[in-house]
PDB file of N, CA and C in Angstrom:
ATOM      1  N   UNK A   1     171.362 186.967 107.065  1.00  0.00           N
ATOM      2  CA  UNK A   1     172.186 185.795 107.008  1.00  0.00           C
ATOM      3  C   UNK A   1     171.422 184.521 107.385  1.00  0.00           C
ATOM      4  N   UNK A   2     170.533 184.696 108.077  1.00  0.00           N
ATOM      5  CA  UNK A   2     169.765 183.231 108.713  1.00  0.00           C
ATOM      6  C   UNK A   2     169.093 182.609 107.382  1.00  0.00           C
ATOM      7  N   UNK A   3     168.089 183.818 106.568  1.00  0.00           N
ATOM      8  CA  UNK A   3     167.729 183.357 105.310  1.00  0.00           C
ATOM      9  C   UNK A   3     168.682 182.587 104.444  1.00  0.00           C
ATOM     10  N   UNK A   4     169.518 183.423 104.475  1.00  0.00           N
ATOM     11  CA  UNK A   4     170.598 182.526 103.160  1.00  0.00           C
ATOM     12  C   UNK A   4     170.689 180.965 104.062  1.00  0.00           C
ATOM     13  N   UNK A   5     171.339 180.897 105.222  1.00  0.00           N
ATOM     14  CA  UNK A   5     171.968 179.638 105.745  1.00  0.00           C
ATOM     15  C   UNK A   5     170.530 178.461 105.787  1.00  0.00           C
ATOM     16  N   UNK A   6     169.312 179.474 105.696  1.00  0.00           N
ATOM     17  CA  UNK A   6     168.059 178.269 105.865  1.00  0.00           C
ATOM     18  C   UNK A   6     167.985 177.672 104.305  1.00  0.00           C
ATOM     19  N   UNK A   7     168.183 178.626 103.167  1.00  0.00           N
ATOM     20  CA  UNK A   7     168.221 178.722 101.974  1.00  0.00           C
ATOM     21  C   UNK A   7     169.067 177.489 101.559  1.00  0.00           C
ATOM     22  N   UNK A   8     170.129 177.267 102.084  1.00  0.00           N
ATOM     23  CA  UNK A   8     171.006 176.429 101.942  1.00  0.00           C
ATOM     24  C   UNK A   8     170.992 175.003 102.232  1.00  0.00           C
ATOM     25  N   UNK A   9     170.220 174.978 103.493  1.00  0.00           N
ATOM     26  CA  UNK A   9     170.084 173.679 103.530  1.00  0.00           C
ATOM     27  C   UNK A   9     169.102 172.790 103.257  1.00  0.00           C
ATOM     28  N   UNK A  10     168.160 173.985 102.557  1.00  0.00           N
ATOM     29  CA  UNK A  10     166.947 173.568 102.027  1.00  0.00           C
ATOM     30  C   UNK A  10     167.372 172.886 100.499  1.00  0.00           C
ATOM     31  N   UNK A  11     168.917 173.368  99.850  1.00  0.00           N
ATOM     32  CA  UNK A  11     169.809 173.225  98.630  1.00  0.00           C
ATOM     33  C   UNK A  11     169.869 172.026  98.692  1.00  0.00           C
ATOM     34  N   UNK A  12     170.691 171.270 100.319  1.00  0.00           N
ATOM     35  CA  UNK A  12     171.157 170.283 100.482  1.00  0.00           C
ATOM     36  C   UNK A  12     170.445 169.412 100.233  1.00  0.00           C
ATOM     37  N   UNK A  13     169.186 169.471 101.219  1.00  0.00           N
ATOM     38  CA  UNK A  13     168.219 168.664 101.188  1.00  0.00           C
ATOM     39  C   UNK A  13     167.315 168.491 100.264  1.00  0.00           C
ATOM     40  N   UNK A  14     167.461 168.788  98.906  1.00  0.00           N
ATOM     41  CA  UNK A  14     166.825 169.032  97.867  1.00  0.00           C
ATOM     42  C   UNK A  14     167.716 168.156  96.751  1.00  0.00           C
ATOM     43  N   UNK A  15     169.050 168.781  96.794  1.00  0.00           N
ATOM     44  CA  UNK A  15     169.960 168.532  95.763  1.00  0.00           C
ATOM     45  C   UNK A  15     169.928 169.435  94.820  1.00  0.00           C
ATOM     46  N   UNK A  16     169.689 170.888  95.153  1.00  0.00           N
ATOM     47  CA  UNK A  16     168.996 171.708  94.048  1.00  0.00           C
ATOM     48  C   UNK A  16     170.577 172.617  93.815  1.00  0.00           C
ATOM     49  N   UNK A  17     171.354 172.347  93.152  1.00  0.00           N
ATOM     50  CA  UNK A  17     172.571 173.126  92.593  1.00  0.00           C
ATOM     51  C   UNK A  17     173.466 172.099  93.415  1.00  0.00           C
ATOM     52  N   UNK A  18     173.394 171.329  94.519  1.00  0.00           N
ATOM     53  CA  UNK A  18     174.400 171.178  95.443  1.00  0.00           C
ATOM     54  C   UNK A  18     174.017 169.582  95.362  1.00  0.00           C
ATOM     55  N   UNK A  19     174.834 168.736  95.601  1.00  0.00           N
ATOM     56  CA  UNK A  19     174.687 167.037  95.790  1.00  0.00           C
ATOM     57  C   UNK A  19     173.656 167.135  97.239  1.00  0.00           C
ATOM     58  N   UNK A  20     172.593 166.126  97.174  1.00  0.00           N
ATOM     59  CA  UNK A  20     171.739 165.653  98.191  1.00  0.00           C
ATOM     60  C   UNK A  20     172.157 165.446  99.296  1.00  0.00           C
ATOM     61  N   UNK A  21     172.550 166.069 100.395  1.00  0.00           N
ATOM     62  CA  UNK A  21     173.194 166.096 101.823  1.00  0.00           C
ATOM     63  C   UNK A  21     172.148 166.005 102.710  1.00  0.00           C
ATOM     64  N   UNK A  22     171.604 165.178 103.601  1.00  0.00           N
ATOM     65  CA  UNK A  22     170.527 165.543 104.513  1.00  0.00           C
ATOM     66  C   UNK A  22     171.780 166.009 106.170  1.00  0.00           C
ATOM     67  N   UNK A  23     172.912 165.707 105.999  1.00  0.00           N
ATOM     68  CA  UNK A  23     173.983 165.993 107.217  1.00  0.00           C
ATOM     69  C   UNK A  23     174.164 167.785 107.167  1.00  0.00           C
ATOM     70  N   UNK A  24     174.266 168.023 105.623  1.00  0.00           N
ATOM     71  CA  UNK A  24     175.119 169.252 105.611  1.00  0.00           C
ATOM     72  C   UNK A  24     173.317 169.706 106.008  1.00  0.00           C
ATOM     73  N   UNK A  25     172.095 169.652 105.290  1.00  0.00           N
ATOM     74  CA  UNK A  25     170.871 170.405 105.520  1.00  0.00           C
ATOM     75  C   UNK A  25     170.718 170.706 106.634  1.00  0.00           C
ATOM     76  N   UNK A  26     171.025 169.523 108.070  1.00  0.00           N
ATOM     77  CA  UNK A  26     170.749 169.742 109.346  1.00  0.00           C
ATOM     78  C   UNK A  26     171.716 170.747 109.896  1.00  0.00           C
ATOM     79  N   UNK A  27     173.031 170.870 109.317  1.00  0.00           N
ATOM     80  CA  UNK A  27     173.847 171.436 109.862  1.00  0.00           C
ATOM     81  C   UNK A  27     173.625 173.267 109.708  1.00  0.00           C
ATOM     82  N   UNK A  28     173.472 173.796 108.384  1.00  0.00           N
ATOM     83  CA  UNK A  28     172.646 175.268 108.085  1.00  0.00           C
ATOM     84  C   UNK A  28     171.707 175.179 108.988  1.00  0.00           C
ATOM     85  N   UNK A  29     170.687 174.344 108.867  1.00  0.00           N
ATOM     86  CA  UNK A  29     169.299 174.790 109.522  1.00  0.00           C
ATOM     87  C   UNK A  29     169.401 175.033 111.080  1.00  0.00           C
ATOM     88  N   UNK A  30     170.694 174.545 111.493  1.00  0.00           N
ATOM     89  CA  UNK A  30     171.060 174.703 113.112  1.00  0.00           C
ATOM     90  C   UNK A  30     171.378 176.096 113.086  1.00  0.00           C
ATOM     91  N   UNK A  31     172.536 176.456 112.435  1.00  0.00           N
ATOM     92  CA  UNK A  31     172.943 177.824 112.378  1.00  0.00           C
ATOM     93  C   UNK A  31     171.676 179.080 112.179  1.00  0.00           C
ATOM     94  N   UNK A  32     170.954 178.349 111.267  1.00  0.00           N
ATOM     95  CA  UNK A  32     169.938 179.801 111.057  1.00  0.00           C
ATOM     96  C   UNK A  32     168.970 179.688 112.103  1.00  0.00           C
ATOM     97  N   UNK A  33     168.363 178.204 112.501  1.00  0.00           N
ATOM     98  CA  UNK A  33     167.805 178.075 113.646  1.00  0.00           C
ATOM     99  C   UNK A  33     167.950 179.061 115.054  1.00  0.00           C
ATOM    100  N   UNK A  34     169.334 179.116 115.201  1.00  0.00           N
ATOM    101  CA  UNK A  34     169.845 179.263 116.548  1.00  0.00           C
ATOM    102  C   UNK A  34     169.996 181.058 116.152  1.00  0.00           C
ATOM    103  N   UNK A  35     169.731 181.581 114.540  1.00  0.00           N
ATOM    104  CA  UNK A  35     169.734 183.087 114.857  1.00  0.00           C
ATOM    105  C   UNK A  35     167.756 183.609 114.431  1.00  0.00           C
ATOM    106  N   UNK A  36     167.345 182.373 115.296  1.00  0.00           N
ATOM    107  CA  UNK A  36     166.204 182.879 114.427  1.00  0.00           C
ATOM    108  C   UNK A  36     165.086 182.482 113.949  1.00  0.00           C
ATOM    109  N   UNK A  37     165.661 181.798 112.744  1.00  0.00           N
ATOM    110  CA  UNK A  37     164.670 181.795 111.115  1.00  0.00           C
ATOM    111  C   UNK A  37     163.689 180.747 111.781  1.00  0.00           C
ATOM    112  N   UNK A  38     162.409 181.012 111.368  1.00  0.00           N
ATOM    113  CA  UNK A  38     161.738 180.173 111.775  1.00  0.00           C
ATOM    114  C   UNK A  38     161.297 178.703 111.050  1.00  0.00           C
ATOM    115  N   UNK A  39     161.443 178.831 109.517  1.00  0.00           N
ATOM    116  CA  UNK A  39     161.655 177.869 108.688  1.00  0.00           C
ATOM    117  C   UNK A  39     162.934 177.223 109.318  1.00  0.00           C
ATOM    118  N   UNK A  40     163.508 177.628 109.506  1.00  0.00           N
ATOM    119  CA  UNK A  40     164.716 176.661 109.654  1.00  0.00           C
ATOM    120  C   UNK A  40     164.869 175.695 111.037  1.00  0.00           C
ATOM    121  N   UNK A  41     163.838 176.689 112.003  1.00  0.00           N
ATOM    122  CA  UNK A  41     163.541 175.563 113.449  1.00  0.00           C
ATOM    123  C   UNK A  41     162.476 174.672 113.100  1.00  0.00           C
ATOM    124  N   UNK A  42     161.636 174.559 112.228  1.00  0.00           N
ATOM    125  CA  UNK A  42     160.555 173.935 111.932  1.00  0.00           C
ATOM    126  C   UNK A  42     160.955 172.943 111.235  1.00  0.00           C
ATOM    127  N   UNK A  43     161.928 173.093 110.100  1.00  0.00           N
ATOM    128  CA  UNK A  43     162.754 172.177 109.371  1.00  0.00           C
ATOM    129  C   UNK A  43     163.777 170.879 110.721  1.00  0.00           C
ATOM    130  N   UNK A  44     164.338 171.645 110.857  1.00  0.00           N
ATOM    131  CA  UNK A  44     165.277 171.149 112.198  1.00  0.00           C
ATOM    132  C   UNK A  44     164.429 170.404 112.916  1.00  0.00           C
ATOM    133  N   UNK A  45     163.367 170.572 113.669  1.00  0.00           N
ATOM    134  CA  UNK A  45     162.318 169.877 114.363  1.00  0.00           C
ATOM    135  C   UNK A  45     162.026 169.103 113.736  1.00  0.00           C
ATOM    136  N   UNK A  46     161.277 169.125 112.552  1.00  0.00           N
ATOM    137  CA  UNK A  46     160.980 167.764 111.537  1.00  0.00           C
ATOM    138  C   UNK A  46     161.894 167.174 111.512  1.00  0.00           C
ATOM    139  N   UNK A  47     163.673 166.783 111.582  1.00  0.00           N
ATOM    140  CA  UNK A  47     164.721 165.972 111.084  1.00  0.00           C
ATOM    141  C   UNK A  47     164.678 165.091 112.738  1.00  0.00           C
ATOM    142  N   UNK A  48     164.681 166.067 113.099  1.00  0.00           N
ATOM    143  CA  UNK A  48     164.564 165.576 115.084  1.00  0.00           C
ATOM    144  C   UNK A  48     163.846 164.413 115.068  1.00  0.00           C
ATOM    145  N   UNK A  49     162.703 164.852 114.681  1.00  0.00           N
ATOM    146  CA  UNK A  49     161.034 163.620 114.432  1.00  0.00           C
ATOM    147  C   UNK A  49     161.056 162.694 114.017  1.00  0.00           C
ATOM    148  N   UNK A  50     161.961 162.625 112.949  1.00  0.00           N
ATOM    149  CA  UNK A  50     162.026 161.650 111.843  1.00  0.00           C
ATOM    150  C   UNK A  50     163.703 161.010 111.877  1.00  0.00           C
ATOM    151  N   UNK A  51     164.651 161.303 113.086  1.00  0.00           N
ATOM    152  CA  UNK A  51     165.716 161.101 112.978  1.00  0.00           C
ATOM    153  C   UNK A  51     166.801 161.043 111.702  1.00  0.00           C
ATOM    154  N   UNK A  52     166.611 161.889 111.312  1.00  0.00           N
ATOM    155  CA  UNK A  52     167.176 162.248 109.608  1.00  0.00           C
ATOM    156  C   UNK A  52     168.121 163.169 109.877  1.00  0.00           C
ATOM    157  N   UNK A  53     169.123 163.024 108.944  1.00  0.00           N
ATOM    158  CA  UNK A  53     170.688 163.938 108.984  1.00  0.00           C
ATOM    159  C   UNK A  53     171.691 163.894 109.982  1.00  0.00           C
ATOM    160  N   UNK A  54     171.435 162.632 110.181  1.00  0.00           N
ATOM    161  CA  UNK A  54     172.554 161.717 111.907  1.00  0.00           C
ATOM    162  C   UNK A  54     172.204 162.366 112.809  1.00  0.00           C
ATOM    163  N   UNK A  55     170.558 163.069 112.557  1.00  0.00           N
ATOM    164  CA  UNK A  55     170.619 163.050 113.989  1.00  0.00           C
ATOM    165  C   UNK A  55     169.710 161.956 115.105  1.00  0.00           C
ATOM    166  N   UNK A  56     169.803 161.856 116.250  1.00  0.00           N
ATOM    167  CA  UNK A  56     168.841 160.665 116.887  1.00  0.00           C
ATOM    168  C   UNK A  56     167.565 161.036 117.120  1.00  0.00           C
ATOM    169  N   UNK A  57     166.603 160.711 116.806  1.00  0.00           N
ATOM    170  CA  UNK A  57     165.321 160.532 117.112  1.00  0.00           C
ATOM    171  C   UNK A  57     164.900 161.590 118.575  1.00  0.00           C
ATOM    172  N   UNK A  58     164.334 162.545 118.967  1.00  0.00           N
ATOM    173  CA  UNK A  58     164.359 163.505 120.120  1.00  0.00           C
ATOM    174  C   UNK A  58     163.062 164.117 119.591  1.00  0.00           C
ATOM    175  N   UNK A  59     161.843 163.066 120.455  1.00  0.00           N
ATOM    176  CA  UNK A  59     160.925 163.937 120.348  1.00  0.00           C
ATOM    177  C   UNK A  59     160.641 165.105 121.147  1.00  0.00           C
ATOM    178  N   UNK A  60     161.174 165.448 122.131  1.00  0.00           N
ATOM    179  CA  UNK A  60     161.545 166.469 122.935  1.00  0.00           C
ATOM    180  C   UNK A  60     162.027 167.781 122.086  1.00  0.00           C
ATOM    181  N   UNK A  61     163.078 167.554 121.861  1.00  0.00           N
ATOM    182  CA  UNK A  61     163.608 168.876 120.795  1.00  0.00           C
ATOM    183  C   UNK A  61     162.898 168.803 119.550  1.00  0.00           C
ATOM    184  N   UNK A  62     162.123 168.067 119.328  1.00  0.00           N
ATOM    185  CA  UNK A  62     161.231 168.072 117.857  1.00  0.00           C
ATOM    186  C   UNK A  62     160.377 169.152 118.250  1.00  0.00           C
ATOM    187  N   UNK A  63     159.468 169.029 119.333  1.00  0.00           N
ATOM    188  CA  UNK A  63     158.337 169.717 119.925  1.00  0.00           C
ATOM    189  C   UNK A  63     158.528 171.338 120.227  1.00  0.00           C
ATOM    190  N   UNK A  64     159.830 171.558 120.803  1.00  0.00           N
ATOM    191  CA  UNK A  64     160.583 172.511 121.209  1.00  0.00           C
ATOM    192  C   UNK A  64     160.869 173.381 120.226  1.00  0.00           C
ATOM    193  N   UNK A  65     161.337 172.677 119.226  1.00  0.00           N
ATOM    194  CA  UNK A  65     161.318 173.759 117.779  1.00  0.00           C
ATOM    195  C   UNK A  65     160.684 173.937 117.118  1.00  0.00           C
ATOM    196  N   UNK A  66     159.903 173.089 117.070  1.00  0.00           N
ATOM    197  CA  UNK A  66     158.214 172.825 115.805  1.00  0.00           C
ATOM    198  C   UNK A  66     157.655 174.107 116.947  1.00  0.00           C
ATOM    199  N   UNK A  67     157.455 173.750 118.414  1.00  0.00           N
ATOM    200  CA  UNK A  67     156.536 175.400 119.272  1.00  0.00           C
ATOM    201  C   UNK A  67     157.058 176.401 118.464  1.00  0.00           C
ATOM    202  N   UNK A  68     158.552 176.711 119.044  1.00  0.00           N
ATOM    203  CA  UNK A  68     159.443 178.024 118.858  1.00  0.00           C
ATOM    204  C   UNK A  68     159.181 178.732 117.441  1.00  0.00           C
ATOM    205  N   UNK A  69     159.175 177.671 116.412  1.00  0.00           N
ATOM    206  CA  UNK A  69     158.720 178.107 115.186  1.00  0.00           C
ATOM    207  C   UNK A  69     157.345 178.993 114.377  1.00  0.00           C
ATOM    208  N   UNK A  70     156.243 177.831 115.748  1.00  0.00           N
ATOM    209  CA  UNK A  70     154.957 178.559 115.504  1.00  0.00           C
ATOM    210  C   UNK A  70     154.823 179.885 115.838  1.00  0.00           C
ATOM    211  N   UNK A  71     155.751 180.216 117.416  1.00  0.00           N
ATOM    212  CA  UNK A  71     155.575 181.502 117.857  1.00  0.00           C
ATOM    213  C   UNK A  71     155.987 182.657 117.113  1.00  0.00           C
ATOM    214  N   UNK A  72     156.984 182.091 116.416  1.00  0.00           N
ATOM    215  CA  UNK A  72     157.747 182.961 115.260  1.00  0.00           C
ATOM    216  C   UNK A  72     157.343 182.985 114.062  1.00  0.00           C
ATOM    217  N   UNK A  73     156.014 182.219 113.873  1.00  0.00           N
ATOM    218  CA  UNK A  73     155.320 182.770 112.783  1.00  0.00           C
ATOM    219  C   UNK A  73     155.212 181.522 111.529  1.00  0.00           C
ATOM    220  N   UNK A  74     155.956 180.767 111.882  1.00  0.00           N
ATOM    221  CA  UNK A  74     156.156 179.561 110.478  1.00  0.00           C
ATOM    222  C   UNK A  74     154.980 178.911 110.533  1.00  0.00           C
ATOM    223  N   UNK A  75     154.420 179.101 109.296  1.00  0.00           N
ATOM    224  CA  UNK A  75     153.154 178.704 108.957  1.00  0.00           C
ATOM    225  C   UNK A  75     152.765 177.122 108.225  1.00  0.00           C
ATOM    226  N   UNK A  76     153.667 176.035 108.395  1.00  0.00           N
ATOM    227  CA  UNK A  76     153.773 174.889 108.364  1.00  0.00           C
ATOM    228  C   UNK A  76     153.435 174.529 109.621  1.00  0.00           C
ATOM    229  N   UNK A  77     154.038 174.932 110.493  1.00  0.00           N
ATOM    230  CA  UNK A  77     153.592 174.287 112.297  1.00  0.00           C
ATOM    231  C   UNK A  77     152.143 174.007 112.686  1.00  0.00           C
TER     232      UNK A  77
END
């Protein structure tokens, strides 16, 4: 399930079948984040960084998930 929900907001944030959402993208990538997926904390961390998808600017939790991600293997970090 984390795949699909990272899958999804990668949709959003794309516009790829689904209208261009960067709100709804952050919102999946939390859910799969929080079971997991490591694309999806790495994603999440980048929106943190860049304050994108309402969320505020937190370079703190940027760092925190961009780590968590590396440890888990995401090979963008």
């Amino acid at each position: 399930m984390p795949r699909a929900q990272f899958s999804l907001g990668e949709a959003y944030e794309n516009g790829i079948g689904l209208p261009k959402d960067d709100v709804e993208a952050v919102t999946w990538w939390e859910k799969a984040a929080n079971l997991g997926n490591a694309d999806a904390q790495y994603d999440l961390g980048v929106a943190y960084a860049n304050g994108n998808g309402g969320l505020a600017k937190d370079d703190a939790s940027s760092l925190r998930l961009v780590s968590k991600s590396s440890r888990s293997g995401e090979s963008r970090s």
